[in-house]
PDB file of N, CA and C in Angstrom:
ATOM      1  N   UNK A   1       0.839  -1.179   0.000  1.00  0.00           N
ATOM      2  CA  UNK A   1       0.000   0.000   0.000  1.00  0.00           C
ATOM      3  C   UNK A   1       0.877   1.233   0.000  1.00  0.00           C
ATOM      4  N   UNK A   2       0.713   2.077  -0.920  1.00  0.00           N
ATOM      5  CA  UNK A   2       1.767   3.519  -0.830  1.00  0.00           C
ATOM      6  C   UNK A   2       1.105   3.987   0.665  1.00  0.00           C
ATOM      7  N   UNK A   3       2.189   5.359   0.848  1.00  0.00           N
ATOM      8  CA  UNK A   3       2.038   5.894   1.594  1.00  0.00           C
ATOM      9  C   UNK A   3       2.629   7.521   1.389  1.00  0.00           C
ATOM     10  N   UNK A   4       2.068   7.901   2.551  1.00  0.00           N
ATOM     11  CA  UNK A   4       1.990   9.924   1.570  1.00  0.00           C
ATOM     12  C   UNK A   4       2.683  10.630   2.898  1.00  0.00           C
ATOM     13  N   UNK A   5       3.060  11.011   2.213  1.00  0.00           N
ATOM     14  CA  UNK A   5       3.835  12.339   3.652  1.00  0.00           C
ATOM     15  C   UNK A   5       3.257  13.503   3.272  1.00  0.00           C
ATOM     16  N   UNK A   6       2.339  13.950   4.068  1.00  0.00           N
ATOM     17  CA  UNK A   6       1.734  15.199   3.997  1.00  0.00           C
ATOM     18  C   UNK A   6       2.394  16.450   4.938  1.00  0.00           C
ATOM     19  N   UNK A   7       2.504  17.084   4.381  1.00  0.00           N
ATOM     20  CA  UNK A   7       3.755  18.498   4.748  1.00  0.00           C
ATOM     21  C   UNK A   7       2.819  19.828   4.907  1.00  0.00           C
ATOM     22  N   UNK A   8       2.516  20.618   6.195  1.00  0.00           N
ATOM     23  CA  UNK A   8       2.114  21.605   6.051  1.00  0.00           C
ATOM     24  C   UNK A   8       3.140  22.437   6.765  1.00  0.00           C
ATOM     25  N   UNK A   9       2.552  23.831   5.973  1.00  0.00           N
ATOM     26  CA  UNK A   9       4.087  24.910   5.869  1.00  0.00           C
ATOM     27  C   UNK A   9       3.743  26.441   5.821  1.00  0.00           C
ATOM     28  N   UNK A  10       4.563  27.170   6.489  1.00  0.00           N
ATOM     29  CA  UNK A  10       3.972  28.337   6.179  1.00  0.00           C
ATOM     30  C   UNK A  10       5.600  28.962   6.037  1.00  0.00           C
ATOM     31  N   UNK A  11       5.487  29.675   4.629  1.00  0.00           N
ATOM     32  CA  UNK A  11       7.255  30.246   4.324  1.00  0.00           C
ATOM     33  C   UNK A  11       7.278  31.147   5.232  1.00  0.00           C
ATOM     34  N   UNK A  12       8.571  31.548   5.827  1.00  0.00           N
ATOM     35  CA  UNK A  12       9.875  32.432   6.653  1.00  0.00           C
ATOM     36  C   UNK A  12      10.824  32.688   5.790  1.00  0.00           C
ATOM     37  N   UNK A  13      11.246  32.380   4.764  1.00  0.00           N
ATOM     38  CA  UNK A  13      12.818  33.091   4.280  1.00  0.00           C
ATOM     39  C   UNK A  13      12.129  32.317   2.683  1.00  0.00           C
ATOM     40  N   UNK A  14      12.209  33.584   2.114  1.00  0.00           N
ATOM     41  CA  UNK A  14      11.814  32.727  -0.026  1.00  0.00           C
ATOM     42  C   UNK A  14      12.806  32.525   0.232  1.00  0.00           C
ATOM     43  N   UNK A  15      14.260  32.884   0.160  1.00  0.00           N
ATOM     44  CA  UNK A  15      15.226  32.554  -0.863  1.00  0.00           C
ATOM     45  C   UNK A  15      15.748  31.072  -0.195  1.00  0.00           C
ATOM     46  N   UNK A  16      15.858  30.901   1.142  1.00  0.00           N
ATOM     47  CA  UNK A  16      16.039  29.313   1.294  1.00  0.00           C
ATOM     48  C   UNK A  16      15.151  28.225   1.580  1.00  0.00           C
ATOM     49  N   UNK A  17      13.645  28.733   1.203  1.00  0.00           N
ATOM     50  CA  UNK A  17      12.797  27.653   1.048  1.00  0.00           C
ATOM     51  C   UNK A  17      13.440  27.766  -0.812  1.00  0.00           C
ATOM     52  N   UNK A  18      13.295  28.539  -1.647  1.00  0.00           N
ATOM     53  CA  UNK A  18      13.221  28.142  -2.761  1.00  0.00           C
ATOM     54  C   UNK A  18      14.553  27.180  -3.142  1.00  0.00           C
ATOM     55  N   UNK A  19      16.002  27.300  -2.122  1.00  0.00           N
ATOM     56  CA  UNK A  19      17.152  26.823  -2.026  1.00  0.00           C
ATOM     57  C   UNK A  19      16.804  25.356  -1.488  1.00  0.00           C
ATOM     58  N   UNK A  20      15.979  25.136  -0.940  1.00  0.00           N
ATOM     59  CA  UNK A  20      15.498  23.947   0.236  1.00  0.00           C
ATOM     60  C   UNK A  20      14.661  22.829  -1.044  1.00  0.00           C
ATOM     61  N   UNK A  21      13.755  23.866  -1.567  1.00  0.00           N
ATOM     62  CA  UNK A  21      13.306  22.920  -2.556  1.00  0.00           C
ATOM     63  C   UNK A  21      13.546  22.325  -3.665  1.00  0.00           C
ATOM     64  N   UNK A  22      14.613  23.026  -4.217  1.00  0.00           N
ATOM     65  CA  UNK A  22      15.423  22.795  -5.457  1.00  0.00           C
ATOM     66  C   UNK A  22      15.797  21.226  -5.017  1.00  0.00           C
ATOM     67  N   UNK A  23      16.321  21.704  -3.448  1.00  0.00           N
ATOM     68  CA  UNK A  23      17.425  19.927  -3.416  1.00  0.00           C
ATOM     69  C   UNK A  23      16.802  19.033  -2.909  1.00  0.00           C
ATOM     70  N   UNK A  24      15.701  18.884  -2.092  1.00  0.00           N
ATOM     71  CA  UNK A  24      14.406  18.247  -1.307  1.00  0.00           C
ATOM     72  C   UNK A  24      14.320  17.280  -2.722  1.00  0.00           C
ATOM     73  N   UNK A  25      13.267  18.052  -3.547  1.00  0.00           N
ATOM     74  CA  UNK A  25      13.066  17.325  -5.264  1.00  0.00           C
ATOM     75  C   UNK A  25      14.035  15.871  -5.204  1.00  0.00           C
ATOM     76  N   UNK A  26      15.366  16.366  -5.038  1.00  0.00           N
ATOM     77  CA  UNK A  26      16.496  15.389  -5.781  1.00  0.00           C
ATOM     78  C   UNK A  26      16.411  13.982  -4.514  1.00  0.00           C
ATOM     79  N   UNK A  27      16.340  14.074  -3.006  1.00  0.00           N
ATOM     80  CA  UNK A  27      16.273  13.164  -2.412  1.00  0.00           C
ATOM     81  C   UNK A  27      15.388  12.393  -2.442  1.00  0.00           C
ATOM     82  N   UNK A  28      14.265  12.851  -3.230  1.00  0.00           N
ATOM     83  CA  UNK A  28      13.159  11.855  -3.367  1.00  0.00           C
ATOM     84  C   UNK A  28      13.399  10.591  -4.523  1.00  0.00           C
ATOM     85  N   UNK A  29      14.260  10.668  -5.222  1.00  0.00           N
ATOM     86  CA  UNK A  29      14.710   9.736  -6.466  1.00  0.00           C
ATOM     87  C   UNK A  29      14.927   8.455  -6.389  1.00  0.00           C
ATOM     88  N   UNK A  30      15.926   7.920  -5.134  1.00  0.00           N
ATOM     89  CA  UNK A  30      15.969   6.936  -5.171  1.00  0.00           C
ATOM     90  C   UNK A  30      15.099   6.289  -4.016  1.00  0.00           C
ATOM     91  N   UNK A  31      13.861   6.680  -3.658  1.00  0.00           N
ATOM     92  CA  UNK A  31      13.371   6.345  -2.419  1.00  0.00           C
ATOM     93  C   UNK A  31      11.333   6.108  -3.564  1.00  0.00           C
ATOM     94  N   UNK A  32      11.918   6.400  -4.632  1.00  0.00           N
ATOM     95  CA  UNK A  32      10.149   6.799  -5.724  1.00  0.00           C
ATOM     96  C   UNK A  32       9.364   7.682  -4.787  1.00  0.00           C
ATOM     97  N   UNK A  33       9.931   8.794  -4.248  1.00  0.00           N
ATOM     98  CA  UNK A  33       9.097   9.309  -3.936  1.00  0.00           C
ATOM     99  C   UNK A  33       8.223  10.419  -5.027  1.00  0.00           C
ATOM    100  N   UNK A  34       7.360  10.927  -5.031  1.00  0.00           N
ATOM    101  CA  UNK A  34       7.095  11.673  -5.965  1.00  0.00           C
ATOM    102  C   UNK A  34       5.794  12.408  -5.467  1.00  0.00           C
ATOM    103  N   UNK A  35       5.754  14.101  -5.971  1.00  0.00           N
ATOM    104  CA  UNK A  35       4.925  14.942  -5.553  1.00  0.00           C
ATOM    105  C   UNK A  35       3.588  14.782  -6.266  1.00  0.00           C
ATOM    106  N   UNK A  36       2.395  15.094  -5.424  1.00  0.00           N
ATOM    107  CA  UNK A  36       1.322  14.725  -6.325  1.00  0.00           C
ATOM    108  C   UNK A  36       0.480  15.863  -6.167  1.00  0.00           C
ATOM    109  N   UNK A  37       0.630  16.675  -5.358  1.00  0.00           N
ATOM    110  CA  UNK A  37      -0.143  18.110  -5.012  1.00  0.00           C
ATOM    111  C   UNK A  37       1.251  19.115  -3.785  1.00  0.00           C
ATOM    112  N   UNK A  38       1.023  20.151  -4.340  1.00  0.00           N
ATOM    113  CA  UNK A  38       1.936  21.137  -3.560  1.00  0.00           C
ATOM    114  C   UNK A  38       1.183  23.049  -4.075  1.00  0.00           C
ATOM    115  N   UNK A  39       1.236  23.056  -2.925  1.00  0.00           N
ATOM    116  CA  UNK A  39       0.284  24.600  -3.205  1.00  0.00           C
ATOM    117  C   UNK A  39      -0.286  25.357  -1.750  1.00  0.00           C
ATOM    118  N   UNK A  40      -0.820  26.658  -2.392  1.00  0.00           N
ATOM    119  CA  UNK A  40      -1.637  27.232  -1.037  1.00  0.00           C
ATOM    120  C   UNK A  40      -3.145  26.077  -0.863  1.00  0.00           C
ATOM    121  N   UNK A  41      -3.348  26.130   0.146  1.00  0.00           N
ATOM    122  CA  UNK A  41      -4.629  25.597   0.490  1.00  0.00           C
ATOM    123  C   UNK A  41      -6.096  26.401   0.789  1.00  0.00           C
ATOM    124  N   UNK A  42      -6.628  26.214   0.341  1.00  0.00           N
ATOM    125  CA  UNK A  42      -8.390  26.545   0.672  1.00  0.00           C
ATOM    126  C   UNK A  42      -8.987  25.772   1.382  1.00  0.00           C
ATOM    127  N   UNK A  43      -9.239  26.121   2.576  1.00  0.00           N
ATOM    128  CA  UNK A  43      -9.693  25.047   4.353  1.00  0.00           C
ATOM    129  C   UNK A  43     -10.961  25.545   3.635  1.00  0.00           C
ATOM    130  N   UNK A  44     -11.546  24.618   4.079  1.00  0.00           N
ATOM    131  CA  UNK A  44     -13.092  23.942   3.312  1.00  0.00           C
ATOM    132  C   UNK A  44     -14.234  24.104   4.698  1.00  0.00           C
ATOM    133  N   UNK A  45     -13.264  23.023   6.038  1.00  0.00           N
ATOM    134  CA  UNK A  45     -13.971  23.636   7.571  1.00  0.00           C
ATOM    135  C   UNK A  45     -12.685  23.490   8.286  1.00  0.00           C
ATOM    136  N   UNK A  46     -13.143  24.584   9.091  1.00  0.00           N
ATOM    137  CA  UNK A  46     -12.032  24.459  10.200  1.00  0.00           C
ATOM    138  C   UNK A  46     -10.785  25.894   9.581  1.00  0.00           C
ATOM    139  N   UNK A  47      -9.969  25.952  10.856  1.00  0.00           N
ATOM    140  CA  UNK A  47      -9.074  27.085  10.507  1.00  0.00           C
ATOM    141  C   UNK A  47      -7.868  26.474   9.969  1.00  0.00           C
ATOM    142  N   UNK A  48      -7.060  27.173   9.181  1.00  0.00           N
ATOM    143  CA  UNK A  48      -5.777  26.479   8.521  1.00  0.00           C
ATOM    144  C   UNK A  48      -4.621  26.687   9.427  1.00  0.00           C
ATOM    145  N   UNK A  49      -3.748  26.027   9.865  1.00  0.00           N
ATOM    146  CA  UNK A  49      -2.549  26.652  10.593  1.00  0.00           C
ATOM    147  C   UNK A  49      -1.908  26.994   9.926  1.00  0.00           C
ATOM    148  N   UNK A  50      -1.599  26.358   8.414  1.00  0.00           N
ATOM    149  CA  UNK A  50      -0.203  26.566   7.361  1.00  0.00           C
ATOM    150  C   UNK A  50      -1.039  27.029   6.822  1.00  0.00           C
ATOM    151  N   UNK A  51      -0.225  27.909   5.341  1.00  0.00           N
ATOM    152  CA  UNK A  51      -0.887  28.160   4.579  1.00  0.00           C
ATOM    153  C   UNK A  51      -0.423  27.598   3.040  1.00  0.00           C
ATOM    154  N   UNK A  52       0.272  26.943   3.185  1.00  0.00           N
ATOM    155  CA  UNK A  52       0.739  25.415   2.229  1.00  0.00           C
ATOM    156  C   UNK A  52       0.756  24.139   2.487  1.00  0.00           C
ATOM    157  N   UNK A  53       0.338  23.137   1.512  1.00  0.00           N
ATOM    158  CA  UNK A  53       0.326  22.039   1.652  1.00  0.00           C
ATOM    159  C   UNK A  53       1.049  21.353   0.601  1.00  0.00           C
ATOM    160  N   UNK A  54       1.968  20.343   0.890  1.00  0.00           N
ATOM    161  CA  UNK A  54       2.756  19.692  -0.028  1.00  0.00           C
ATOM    162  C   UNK A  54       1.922  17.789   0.456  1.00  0.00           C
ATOM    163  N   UNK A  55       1.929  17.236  -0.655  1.00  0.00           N
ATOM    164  CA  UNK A  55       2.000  15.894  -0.790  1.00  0.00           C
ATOM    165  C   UNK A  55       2.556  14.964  -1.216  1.00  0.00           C
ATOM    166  N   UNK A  56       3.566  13.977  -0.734  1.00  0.00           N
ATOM    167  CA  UNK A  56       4.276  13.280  -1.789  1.00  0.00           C
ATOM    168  C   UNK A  56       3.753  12.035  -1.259  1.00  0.00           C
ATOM    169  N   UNK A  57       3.884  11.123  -1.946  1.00  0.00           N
ATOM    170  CA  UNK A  57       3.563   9.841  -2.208  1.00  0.00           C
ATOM    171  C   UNK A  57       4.892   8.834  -2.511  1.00  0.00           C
ATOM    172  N   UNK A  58       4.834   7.658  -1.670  1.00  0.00           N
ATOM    173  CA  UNK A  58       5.785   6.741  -1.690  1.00  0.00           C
ATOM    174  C   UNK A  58       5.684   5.613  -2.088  1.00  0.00           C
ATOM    175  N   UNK A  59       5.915   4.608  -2.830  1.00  0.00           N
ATOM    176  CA  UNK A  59       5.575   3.311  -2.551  1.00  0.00           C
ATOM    177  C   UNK A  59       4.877   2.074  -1.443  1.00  0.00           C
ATOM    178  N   UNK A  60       5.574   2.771  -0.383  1.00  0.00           N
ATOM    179  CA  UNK A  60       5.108   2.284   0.894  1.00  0.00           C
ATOM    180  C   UNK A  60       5.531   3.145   2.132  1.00  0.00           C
ATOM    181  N   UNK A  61       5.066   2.501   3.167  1.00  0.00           N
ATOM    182  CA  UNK A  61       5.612   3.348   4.633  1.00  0.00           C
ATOM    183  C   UNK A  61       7.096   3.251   4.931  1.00  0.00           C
ATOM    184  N   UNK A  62       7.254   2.254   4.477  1.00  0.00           N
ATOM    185  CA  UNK A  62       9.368   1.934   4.655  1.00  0.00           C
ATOM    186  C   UNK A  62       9.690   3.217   3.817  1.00  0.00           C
ATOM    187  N   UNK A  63       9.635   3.184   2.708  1.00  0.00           N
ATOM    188  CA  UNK A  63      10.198   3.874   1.672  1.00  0.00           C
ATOM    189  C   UNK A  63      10.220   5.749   2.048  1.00  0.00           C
ATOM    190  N   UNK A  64       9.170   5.638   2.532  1.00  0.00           N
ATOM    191  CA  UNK A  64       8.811   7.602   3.260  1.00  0.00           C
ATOM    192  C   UNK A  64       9.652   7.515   3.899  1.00  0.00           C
ATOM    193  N   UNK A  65       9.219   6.856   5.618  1.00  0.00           N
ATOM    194  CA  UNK A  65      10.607   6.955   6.209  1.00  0.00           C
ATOM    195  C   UNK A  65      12.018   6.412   6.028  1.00  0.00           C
ATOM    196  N   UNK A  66      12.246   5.697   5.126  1.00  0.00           N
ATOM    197  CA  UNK A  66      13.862   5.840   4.494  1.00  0.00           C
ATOM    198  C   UNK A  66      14.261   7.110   3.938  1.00  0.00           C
ATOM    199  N   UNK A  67      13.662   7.802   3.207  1.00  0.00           N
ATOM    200  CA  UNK A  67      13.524   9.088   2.513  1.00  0.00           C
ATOM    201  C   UNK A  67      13.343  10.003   4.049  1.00  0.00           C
ATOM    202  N   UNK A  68      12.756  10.032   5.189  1.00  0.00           N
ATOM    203  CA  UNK A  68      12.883  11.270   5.349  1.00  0.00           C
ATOM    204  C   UNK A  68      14.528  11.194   6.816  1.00  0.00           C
ATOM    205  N   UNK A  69      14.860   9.647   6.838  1.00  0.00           N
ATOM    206  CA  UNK A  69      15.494   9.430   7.851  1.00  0.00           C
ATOM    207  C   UNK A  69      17.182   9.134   6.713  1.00  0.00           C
ATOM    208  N   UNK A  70      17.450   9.857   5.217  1.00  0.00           N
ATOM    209  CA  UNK A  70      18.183   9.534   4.990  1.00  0.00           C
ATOM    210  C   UNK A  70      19.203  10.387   5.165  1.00  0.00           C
ATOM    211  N   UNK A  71      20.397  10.220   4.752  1.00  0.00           N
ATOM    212  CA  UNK A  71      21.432  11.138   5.165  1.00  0.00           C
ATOM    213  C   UNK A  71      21.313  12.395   4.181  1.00  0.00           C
ATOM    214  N   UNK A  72      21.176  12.007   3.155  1.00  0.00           N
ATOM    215  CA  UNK A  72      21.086  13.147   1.830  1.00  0.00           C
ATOM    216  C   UNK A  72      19.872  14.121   2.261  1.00  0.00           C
ATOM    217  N   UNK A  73      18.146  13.680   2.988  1.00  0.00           N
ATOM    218  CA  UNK A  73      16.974  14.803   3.338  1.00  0.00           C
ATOM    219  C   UNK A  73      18.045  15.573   4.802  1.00  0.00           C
ATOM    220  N   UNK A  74      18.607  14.724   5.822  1.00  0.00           N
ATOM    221  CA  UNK A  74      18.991  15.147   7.291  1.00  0.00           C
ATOM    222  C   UNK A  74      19.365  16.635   6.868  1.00  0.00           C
ATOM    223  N   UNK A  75      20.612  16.336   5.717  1.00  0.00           N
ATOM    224  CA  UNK A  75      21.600  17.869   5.604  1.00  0.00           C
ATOM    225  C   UNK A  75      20.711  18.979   5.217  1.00  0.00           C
ATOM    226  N   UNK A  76      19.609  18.462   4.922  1.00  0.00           N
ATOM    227  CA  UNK A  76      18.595  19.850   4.008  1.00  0.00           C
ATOM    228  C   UNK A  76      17.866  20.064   5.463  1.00  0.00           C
ATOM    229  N   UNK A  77      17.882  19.901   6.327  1.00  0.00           N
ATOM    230  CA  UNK A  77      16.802  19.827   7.350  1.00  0.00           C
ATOM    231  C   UNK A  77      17.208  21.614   8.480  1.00  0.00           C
ATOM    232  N   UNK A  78      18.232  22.175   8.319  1.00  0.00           N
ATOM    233  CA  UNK A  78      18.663  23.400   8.577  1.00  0.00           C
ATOM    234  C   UNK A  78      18.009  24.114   7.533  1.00  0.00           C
ATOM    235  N   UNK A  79      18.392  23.918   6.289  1.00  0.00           N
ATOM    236  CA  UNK A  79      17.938  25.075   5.211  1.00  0.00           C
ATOM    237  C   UNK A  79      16.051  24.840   5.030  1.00  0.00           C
ATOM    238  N   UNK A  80      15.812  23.794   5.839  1.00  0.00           N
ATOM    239  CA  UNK A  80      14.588  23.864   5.508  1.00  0.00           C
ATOM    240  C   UNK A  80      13.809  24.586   6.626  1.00  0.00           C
ATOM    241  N   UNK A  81      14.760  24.566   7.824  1.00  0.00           N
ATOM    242  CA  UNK A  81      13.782  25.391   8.914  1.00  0.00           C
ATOM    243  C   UNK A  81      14.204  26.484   8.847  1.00  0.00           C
ATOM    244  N   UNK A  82      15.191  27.034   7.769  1.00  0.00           N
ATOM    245  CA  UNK A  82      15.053  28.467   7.928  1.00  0.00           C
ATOM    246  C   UNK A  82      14.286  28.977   7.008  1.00  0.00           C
ATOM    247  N   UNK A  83      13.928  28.232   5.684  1.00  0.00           N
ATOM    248  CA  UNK A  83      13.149  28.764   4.721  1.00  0.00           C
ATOM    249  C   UNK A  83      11.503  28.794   5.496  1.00  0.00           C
ATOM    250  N   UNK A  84      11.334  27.570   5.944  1.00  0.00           N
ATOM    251  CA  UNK A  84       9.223  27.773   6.424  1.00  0.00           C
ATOM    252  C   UNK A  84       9.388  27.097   8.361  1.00  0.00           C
ATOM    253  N   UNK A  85       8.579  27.408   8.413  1.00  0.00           N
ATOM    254  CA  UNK A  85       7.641  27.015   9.786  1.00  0.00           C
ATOM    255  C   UNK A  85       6.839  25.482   8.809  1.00  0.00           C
ATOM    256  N   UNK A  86       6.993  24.496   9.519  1.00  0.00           N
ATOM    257  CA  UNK A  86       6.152  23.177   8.821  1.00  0.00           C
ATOM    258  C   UNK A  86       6.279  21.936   9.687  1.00  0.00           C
ATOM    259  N   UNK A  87       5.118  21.503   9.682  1.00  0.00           N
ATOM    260  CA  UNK A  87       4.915  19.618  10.236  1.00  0.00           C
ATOM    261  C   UNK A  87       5.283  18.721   9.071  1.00  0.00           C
ATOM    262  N   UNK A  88       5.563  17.866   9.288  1.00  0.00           N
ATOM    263  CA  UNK A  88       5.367  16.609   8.665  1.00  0.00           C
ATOM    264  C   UNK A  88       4.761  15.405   9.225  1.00  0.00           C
ATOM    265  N   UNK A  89       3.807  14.746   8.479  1.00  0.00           N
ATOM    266  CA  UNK A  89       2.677  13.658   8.697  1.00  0.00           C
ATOM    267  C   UNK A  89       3.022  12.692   7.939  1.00  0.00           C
ATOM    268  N   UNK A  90       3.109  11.126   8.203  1.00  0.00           N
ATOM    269  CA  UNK A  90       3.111  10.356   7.368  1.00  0.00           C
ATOM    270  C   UNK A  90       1.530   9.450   7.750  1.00  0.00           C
ATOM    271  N   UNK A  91       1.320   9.209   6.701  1.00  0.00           N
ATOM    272  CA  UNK A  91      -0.010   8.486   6.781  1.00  0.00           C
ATOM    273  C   UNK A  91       0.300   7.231   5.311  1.00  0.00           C
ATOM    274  N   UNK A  92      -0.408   5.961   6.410  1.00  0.00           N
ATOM    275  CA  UNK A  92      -0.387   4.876   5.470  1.00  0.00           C
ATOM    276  C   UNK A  92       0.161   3.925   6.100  1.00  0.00           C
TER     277      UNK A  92
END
């Protein structure tokens, strides 16, 4: 059964979220991870905390967390808290 890492985010710094995401993209390659929705969100009910939502999708639950526990995502994990404020959820 795949499984999805759902990412909510609200940017702090463009220039190293946009630095954060360039290289994020590349760690997903050998893990199949792959994006299937990424954008602002429209809360339907309820209040939004982020005001982005990213989705990627994995093959399975191993495969997410190999991808987010690998050495290549760890080093991005500074440039990523300075670019946004964000959770990460794995579901599946």
């Amino acid at each position: 059964m795949s499984a999805l890492i759902i990412v909510d985010a609200t940017p702090t710094d463009s220039e190293q979220l946009a630095l954060y995401s360039s290289m994020a993209a590349q760690t997903l390659i050998p893990f199949a991870g792959e994006f299937i929705a990424k954008g602002p969100i429209e809360s339907l009910h309820g209040e939004a905390e982020h005001a982005i939502k990213v989705v990627i999708q994995f093959p399975d639950r191993q495969s997410a967390l190999n991808w987010y526990q690998s050495a290549a995502y760890q080093k991005l994990i500074p440039t990523r808290d300075q670019g946004m404020d964000s959770r990460f959820h794995l579901v599946g």
